[in-house]
PDB file of N, CA and C in Angstrom:
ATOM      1  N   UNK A   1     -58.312 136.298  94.563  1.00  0.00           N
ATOM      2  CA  UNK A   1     -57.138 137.144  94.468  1.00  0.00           C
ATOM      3  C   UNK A   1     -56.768 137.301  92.993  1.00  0.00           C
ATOM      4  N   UNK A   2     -56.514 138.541  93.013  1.00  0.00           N
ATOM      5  CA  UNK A   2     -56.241 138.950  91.658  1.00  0.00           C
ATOM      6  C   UNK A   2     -54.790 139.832  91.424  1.00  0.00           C
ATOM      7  N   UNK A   3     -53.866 138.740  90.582  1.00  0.00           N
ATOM      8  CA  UNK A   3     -52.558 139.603  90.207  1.00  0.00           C
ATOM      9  C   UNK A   3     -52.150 140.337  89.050  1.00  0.00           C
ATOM     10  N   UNK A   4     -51.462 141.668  88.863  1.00  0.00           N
ATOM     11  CA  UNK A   4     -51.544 142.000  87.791  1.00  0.00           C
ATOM     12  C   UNK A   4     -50.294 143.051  88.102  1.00  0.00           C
ATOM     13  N   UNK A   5     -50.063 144.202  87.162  1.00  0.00           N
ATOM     14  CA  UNK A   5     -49.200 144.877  86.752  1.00  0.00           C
ATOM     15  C   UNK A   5     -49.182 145.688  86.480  1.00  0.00           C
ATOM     16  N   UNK A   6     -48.534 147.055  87.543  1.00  0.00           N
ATOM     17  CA  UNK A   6     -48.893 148.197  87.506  1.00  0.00           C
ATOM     18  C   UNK A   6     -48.053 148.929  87.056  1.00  0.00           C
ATOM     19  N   UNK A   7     -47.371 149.976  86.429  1.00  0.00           N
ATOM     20  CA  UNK A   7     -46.094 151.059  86.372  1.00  0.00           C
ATOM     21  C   UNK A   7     -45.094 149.840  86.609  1.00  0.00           C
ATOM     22  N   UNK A   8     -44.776 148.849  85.755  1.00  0.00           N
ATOM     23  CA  UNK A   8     -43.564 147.735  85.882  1.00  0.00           C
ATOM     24  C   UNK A   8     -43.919 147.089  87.524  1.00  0.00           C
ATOM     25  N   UNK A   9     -45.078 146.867  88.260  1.00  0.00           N
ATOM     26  CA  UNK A   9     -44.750 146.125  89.632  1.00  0.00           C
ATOM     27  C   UNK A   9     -45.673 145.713  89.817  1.00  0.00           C
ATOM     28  N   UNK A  10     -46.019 144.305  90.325  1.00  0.00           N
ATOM     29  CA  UNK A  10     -46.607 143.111  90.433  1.00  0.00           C
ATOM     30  C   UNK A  10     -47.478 143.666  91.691  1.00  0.00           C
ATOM     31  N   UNK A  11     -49.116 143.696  91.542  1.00  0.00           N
ATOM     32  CA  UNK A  11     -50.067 144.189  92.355  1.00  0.00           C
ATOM     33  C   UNK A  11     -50.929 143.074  92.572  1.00  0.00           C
ATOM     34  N   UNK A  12     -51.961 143.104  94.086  1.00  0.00           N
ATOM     35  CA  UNK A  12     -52.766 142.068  94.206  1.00  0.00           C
ATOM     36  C   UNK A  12     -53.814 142.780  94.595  1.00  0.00           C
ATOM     37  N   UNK A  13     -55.120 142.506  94.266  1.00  0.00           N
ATOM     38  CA  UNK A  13     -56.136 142.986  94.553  1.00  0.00           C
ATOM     39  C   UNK A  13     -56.935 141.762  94.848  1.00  0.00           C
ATOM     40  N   UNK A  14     -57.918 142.215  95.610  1.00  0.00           N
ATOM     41  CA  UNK A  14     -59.025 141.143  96.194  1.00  0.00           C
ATOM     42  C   UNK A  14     -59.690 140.363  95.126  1.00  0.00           C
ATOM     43  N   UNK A  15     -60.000 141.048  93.894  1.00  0.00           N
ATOM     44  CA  UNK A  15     -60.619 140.014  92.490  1.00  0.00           C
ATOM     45  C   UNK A  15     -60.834 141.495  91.732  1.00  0.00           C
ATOM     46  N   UNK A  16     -61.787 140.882  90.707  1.00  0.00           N
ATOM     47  CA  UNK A  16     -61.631 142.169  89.350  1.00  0.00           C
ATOM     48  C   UNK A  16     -62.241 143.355  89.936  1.00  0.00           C
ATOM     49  N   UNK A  17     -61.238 144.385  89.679  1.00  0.00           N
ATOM     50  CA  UNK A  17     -61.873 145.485  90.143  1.00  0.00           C
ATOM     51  C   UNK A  17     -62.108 146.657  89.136  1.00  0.00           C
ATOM     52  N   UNK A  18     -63.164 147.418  89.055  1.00  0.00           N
ATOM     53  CA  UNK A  18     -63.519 148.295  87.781  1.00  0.00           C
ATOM     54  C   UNK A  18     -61.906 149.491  88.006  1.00  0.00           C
ATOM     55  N   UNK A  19     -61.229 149.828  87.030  1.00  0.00           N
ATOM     56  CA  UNK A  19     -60.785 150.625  86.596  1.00  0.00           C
ATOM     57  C   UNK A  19     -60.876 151.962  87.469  1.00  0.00           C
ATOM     58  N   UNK A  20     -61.902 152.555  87.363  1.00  0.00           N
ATOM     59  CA  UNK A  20     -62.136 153.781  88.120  1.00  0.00           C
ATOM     60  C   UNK A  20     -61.625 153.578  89.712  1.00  0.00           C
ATOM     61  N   UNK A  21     -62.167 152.449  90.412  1.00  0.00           N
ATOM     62  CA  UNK A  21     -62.464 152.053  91.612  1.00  0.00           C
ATOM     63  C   UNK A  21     -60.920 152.330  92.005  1.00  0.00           C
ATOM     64  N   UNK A  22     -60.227 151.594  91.407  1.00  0.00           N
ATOM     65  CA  UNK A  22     -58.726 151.540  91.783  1.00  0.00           C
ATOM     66  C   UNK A  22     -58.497 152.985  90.992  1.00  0.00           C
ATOM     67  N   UNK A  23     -58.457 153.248  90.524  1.00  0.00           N
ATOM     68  CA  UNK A  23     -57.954 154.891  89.935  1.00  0.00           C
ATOM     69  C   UNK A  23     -57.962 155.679  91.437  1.00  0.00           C
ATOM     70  N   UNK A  24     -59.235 155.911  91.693  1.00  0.00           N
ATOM     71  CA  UNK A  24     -59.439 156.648  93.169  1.00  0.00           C
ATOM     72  C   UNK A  24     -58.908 156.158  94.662  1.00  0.00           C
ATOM     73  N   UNK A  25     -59.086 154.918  94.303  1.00  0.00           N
ATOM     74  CA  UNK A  25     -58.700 154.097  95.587  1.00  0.00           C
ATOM     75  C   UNK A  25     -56.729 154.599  96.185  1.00  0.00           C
ATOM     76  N   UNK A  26     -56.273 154.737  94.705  1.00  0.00           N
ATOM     77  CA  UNK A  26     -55.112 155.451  95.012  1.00  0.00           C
ATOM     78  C   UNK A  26     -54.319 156.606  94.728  1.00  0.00           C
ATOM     79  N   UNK A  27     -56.027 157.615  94.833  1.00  0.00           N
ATOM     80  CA  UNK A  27     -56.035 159.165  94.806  1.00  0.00           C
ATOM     81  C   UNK A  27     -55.430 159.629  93.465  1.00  0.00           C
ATOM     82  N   UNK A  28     -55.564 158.665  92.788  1.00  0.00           N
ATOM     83  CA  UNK A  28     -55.275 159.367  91.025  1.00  0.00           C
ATOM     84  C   UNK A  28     -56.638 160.126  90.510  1.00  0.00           C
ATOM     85  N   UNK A  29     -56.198 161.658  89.868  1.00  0.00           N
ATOM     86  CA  UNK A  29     -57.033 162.561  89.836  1.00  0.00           C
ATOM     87  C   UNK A  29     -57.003 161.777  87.779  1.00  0.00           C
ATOM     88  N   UNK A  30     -57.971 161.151  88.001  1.00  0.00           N
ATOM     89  CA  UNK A  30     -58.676 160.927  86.604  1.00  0.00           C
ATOM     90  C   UNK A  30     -58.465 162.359  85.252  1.00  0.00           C
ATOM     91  N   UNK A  31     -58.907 163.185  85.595  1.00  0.00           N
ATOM     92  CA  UNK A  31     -58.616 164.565  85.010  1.00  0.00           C
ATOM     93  C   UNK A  31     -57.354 164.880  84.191  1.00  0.00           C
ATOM     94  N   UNK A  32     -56.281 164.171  84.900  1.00  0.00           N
ATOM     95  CA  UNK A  32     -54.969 164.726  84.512  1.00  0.00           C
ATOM     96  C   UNK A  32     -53.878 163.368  84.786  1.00  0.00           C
ATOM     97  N   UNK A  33     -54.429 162.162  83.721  1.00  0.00           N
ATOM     98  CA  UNK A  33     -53.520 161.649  83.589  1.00  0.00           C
ATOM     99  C   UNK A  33     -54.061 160.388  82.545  1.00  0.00           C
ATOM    100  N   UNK A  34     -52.893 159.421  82.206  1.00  0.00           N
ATOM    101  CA  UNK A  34     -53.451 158.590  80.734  1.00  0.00           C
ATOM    102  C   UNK A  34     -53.272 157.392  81.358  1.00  0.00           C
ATOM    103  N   UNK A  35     -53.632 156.643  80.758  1.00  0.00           N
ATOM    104  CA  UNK A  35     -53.700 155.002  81.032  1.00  0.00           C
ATOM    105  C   UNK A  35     -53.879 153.896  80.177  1.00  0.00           C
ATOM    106  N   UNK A  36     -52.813 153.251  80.214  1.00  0.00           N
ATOM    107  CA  UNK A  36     -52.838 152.023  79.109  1.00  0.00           C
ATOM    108  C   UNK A  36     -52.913 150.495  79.889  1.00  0.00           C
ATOM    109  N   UNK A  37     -53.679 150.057  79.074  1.00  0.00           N
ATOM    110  CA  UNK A  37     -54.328 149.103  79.538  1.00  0.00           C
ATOM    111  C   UNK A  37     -54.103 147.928  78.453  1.00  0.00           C
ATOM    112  N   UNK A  38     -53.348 147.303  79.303  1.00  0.00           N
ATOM    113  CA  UNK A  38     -52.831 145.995  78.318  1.00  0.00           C
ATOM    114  C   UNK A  38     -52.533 146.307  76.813  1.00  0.00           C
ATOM    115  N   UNK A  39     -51.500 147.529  76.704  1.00  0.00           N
ATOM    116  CA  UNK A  39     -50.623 148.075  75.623  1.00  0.00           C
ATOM    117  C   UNK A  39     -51.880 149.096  75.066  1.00  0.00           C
ATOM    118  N   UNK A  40     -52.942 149.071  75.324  1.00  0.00           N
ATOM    119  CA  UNK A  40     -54.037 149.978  74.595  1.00  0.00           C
ATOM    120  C   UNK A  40     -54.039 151.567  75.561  1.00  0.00           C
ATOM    121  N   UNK A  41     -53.891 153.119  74.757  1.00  0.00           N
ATOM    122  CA  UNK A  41     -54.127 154.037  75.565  1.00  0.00           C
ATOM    123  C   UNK A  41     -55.497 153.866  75.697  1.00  0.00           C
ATOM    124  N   UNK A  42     -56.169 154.127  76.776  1.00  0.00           N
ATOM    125  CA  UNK A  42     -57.441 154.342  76.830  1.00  0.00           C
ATOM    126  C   UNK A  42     -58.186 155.763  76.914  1.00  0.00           C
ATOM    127  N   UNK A  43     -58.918 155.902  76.370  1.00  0.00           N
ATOM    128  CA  UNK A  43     -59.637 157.183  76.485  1.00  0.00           C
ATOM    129  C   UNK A  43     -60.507 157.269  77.724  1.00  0.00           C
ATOM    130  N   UNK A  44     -60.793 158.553  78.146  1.00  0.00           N
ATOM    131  CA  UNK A  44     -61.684 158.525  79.826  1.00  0.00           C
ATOM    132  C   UNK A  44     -62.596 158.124  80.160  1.00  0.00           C
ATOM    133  N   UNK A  45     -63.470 158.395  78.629  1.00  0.00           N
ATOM    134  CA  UNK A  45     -64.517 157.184  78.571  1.00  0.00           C
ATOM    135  C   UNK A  45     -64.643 156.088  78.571  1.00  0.00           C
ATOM    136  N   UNK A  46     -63.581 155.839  78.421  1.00  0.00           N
ATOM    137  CA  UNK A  46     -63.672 154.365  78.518  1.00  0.00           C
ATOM    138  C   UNK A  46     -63.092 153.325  80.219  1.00  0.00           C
ATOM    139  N   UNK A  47     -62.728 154.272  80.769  1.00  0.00           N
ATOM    140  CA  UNK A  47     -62.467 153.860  82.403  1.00  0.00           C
ATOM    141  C   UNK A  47     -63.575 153.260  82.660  1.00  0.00           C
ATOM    142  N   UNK A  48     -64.563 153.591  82.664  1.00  0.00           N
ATOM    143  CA  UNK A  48     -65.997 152.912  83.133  1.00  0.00           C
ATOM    144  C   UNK A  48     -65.898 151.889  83.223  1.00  0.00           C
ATOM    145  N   UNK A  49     -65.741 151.327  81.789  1.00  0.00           N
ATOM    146  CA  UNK A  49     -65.983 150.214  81.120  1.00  0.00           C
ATOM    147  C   UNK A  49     -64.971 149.019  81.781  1.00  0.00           C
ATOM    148  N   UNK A  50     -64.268 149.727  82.127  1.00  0.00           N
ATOM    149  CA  UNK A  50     -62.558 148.673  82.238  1.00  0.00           C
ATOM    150  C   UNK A  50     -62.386 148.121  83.380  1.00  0.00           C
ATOM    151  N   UNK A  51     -62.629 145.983  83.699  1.00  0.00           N
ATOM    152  CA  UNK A  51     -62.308 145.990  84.583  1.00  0.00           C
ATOM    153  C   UNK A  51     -61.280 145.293  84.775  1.00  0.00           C
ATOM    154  N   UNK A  52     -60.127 145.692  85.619  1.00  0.00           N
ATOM    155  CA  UNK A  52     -59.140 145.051  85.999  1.00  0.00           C
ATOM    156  C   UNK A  52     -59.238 143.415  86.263  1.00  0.00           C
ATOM    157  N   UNK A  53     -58.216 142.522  85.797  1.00  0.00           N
ATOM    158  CA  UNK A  53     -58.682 140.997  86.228  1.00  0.00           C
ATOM    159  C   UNK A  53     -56.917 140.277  86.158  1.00  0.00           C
ATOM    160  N   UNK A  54     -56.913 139.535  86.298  1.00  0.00           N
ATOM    161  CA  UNK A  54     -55.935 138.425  86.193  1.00  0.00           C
ATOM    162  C   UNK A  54     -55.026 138.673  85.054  1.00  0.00           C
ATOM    163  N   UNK A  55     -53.934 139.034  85.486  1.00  0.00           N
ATOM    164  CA  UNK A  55     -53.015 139.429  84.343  1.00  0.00           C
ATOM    165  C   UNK A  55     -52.823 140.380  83.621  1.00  0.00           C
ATOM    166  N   UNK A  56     -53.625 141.180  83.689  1.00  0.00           N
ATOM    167  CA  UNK A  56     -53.387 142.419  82.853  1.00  0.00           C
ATOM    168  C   UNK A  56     -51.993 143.617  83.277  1.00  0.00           C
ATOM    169  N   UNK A  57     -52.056 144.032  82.043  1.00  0.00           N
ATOM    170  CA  UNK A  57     -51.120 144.745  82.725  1.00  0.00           C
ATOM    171  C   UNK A  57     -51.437 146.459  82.545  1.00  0.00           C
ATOM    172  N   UNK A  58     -51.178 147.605  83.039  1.00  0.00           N
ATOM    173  CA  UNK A  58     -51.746 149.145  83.361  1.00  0.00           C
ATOM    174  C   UNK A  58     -50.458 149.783  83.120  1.00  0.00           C
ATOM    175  N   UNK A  59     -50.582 150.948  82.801  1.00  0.00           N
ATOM    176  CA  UNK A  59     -49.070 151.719  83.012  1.00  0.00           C
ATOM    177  C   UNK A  59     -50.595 152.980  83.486  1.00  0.00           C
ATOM    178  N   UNK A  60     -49.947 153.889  84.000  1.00  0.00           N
ATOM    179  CA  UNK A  60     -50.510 154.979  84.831  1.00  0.00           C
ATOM    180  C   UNK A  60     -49.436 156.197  84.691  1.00  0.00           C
ATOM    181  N   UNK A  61     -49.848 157.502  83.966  1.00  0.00           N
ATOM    182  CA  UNK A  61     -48.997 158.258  83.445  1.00  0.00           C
ATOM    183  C   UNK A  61     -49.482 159.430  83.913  1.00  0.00           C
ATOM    184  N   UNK A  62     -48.463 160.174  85.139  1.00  0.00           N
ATOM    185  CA  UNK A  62     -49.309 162.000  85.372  1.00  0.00           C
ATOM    186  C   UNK A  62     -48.276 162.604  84.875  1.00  0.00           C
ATOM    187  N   UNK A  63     -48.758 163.652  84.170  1.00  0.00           N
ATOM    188  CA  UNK A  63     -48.169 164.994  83.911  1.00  0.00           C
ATOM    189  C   UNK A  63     -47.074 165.168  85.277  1.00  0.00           C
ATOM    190  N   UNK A  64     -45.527 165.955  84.602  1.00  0.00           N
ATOM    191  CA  UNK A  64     -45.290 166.288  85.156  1.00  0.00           C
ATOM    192  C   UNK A  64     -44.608 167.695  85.335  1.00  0.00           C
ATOM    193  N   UNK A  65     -44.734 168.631  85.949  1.00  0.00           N
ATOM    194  CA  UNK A  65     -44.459 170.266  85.743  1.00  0.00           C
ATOM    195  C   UNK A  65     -42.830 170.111  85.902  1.00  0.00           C
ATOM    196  N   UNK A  66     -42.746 171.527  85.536  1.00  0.00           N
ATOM    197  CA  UNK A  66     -41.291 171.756  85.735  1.00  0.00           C
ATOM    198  C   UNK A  66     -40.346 172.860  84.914  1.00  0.00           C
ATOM    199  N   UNK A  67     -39.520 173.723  84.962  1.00  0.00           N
ATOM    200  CA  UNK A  67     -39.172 174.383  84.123  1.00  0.00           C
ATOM    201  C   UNK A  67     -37.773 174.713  84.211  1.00  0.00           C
TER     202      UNK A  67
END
């Protein structure tokens, strides 16, 4: 079990999970939105690379319309 920290709220996942995996897992369109990863923005390329583990913490940022 793996705890960590999403948009300010305490998440558990089964153990480290790649970045992307959970991106999709909760229908976040990769395309159109940013992500910081333990205070770092990350670039899209670099989702691949990134795997979620014990403590970290994510903020998850979509665009939002409006006028």
């Amino acid at each position: 079990m793996v705890t960590l920290t999403v948009n300010g709220k305490t998440r558990s996942l089964d153990g480290p999970t790649p970045l992307e995996e959970f991106l999709k897992s909760h229908e976040v369109n990769t395309r159109f939105v940013a992500v910081a990863y333990n205070g770092t923005v990350l670039r899209k390329e670099e989702f691949s690379r990134v795997v979620l583990k014990e403590g970290d913490v994510v903020e998850i940022v979509r665009p939002v319309g409006g006028g």
